[in-house]
Protein backbone atom coordinates (compact mmCIF):
# COMPACT_ATOMS: atom_id res chain seq x y z
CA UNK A 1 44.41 -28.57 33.06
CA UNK A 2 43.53 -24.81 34.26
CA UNK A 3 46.44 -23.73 31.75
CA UNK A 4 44.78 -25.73 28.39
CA UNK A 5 41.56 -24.70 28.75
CA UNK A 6 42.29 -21.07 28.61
CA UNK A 7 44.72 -21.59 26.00
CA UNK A 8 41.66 -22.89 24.14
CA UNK A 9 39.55 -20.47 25.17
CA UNK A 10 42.33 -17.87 24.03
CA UNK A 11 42.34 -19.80 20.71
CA UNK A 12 38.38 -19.50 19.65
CA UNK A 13 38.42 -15.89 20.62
CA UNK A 14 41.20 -15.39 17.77
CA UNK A 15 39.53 -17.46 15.65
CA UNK A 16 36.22 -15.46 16.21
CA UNK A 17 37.89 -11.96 16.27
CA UNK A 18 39.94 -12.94 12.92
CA UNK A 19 36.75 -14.02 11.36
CA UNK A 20 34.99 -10.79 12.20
CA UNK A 21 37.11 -8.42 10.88
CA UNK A 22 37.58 -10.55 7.79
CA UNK A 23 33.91 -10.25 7.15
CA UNK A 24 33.61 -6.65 8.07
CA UNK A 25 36.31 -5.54 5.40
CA UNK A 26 34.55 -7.98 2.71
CA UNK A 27 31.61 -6.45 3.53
CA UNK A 28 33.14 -2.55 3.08
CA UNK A 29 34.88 -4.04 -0.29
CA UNK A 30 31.36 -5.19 -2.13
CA UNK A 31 29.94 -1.74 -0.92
CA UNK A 32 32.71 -0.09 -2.92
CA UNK A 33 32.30 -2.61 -5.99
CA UNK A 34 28.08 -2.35 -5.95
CA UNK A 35 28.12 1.77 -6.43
CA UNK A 36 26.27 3.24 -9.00
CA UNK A 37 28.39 6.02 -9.18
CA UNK A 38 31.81 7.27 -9.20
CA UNK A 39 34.23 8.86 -6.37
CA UNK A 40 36.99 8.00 -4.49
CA UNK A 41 37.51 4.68 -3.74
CA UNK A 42 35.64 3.25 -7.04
CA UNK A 43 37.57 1.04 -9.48
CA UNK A 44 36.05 -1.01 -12.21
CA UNK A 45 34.47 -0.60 -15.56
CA UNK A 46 31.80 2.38 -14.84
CA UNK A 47 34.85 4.22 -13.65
CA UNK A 48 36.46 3.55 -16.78
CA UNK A 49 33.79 4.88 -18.89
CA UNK A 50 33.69 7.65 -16.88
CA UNK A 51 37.39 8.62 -17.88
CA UNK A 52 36.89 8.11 -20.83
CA UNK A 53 33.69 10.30 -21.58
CA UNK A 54 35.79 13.17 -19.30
CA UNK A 55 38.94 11.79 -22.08
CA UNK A 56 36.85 12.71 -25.36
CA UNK A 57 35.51 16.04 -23.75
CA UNK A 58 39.40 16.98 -22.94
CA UNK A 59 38.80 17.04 -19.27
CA UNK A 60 41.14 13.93 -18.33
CA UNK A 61 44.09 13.21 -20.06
CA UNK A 62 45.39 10.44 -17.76
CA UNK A 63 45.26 6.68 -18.60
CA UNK A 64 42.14 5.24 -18.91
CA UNK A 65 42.64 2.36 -15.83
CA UNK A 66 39.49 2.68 -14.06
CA UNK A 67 40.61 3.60 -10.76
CA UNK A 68 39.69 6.91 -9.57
CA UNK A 69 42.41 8.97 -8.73
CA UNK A 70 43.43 12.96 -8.14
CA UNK A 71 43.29 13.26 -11.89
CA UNK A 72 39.80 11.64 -12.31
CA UNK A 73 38.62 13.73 -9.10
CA UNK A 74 39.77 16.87 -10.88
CA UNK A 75 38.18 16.24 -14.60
CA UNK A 76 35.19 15.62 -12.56
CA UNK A 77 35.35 18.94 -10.40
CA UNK A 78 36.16 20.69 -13.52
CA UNK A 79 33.36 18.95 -15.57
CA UNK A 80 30.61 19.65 -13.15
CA UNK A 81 31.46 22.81 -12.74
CA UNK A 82 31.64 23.97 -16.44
CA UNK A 83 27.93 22.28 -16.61
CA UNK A 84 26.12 23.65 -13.53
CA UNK A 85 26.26 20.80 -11.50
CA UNK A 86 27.61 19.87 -7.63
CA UNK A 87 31.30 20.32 -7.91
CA UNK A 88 32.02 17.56 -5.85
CA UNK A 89 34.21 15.17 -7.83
CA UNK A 90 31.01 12.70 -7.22
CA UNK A 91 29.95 11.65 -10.47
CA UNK A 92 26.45 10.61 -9.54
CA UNK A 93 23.32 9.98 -11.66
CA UNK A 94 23.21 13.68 -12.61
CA UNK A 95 26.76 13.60 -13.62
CA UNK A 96 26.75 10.47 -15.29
CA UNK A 97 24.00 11.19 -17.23
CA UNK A 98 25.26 14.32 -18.46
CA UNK A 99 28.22 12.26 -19.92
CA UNK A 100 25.51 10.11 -21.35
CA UNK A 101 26.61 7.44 -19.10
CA UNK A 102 24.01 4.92 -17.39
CA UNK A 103 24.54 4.92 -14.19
CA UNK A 104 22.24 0.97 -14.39
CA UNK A 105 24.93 -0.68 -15.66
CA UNK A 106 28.58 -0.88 -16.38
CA UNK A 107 29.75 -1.42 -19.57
CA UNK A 108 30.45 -5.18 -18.60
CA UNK A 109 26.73 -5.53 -18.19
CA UNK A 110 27.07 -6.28 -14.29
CA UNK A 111 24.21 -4.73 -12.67
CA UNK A 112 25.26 -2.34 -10.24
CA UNK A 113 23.28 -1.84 -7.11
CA UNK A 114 22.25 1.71 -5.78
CA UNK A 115 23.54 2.84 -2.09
CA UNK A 116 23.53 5.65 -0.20
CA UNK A 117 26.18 8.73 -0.28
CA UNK A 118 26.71 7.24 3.55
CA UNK A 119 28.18 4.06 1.92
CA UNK A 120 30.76 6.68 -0.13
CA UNK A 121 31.52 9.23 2.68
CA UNK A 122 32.53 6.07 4.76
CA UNK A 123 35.04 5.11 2.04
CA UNK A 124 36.18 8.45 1.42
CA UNK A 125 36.09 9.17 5.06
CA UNK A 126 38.22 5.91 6.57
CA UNK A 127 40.75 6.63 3.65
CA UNK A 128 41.40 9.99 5.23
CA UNK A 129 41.90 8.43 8.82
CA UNK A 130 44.19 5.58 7.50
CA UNK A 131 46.27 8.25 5.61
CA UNK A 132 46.31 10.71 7.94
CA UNK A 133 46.48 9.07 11.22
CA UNK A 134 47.01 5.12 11.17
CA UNK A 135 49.57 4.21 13.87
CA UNK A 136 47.60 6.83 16.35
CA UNK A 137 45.46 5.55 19.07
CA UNK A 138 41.25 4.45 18.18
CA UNK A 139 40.32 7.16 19.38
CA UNK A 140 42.81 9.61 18.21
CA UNK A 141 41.94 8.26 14.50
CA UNK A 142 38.16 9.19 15.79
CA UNK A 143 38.93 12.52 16.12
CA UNK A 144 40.57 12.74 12.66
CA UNK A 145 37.46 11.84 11.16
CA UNK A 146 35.32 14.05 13.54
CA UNK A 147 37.58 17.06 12.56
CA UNK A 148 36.85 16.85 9.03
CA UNK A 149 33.13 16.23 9.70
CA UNK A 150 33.22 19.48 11.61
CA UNK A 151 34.84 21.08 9.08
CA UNK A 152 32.03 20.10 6.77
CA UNK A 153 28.96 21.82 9.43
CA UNK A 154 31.46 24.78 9.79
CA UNK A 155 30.28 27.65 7.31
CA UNK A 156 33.99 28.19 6.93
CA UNK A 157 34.70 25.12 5.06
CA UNK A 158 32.91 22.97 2.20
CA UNK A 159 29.71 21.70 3.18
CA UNK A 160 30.87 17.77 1.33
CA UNK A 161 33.49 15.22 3.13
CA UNK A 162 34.65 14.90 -0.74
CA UNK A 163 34.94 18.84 -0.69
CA UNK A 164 36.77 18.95 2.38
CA UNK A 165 39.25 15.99 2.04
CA UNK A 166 40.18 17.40 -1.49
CA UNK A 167 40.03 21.17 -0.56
CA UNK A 168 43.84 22.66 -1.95
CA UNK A 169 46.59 21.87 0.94
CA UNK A 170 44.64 20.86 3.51
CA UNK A 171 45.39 17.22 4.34
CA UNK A 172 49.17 15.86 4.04
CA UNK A 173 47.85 12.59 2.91
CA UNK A 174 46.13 14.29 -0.01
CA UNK A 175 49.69 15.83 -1.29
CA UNK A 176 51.41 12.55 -0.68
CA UNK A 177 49.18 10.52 -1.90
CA UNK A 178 48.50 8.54 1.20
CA UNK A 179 45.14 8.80 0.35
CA UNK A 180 44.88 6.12 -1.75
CA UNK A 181 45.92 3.47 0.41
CA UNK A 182 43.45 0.99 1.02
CA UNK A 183 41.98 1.45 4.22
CA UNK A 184 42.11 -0.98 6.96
CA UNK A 185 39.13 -2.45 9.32
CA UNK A 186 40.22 0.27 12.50
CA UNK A 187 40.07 3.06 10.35
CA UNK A 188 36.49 1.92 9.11
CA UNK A 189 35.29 1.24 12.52
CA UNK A 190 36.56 5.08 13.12
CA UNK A 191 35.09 6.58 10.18
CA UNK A 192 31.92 4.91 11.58
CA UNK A 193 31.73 6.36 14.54
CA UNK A 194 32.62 9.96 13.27
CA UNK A 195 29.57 9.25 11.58
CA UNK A 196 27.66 8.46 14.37
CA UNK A 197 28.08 11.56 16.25
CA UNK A 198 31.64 10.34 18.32
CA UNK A 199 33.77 14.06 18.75
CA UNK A 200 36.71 13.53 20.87
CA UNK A 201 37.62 16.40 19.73
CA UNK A 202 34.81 18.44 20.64
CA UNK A 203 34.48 20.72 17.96
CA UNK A 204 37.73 20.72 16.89
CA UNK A 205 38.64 22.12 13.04
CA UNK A 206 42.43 21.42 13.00
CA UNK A 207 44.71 19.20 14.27
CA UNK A 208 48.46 18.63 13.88
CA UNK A 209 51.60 17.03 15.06
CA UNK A 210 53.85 19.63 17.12
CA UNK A 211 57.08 17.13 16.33
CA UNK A 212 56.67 17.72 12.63
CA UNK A 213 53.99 20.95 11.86
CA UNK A 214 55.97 23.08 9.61
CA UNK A 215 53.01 25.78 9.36
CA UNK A 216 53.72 29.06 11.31
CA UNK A 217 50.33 29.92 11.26
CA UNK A 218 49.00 26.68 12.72
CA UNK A 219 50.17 27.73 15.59
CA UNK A 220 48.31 30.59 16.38
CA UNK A 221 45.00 28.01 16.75
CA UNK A 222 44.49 27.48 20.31
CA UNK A 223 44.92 23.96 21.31
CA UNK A 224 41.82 22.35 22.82
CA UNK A 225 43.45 19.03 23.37
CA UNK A 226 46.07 16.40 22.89
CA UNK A 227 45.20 12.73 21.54
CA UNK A 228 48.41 10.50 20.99
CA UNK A 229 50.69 12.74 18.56
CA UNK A 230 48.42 15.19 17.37
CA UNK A 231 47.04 17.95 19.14
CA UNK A 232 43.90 19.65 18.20
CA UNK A 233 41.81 23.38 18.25
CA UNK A 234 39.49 25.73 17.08
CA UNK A 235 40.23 28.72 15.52
């Protein structure tokens, strides 16, 4: 009798923990589709219009497909920064209206909610931890996360997590294009609580794996500590 009742009691807490993270990655997914602007993680019609306004200007010569990618990121960067605005491959209301886009609508006349840049760092940000450190421990994909927001507070870096993710050679997942995997629910639950202030790093502005670090010069960072395969340090 004992042995039933906690099989059903093991039973409903699957069901409930199943359900939960179900709803929690549904809930990240209509974030991403309800943005009224354009950056990583964005697919859709506004996106589309975007590459195509960046197309006719000669910024983007990729296919028009509506799914922002390293080409899209860089006809941004380049656009905004040939027009005096934020070079930060966000195409925001500025941006967008600058391409004489309305940021309102999409072209398929679905009304697009606004959100906050939060909502887009926490895309931006949990694609980084799945690419870079899925497989790791929680917390080790934590730090991830909280080394790239450090990076961003560290006058030695770019002061955006778009800036910093995207900033020449400095994430493998970026080269490889990792990135654009879709993120699961652990590494949005660690992007989270980067967000909220969680360092296990403390302070840390690098991290690597010793097995597979190819870098000479990463070497000479002093290692502050060790979570699952990476190790991490200030410079």
């Amino acid at each position: 009798m004992k042995n039933k009742i906690v099989k059903i009691i093991f039973l409903i807490c699957c069901v409930i923990t199943t359900a939960s993270t179900v709803y929690y990655y549904k809930s990240q997914q209509q974030t991403i589709t309800t943005l009224s602007y354009v950056s990583w993680g964005t697919r859709g019609q506004l996106v589309r219009d975007v590459q195509q306004a960046l197309k006719n200007r000669g910024y983007y010569t990729g296919n028009v497909d509506g799914i922002y990618g390293t080409g899209t990121y860089n006809a941004i960067v380049s656009f905004q920064r040939d027009n005096g605005l934020t070079a930060d491959g966000i195409a925001g209301t500025a941006t967008l209206s600058a391409l004489g886009i309305s940021s309102g609508t999409g072209s398929s006349g679905v009304s697009q909610t606004g959100q906050s840049d939060i909502d887009e760092d926490l895309y931006l940000l949990a694609s980084a931890i799945h690419g870079e450190a899925r497989g790791e421990p929680y917390e080790g994909q934590v730090a991830v996360g909280a080394v790239i927001l450090n990076r961003v507070s560290s006058e030695d870096f770019p002061n955006s997590i778009a800036e910093v993710v995207y900033q020449r050679g400095a994430f493998d997942a970026v080269r490889d294009g990792q990135i654009t995997l879709t993120p699961n629910d652990t590494a949005f639950r660690a992007a989270q609580d980067a967000l909220n202030g969680w360092d296990p790093t403390n302070g840390a502005l690098y991290y690597w794996n010793p097995a597979t670090a190819t870098s000479r010069w990463i070497w000479s960072v002093p290692i502050t500590t060790s979570i699952g395969r990476h190790v991490f340090g200030v410079k």
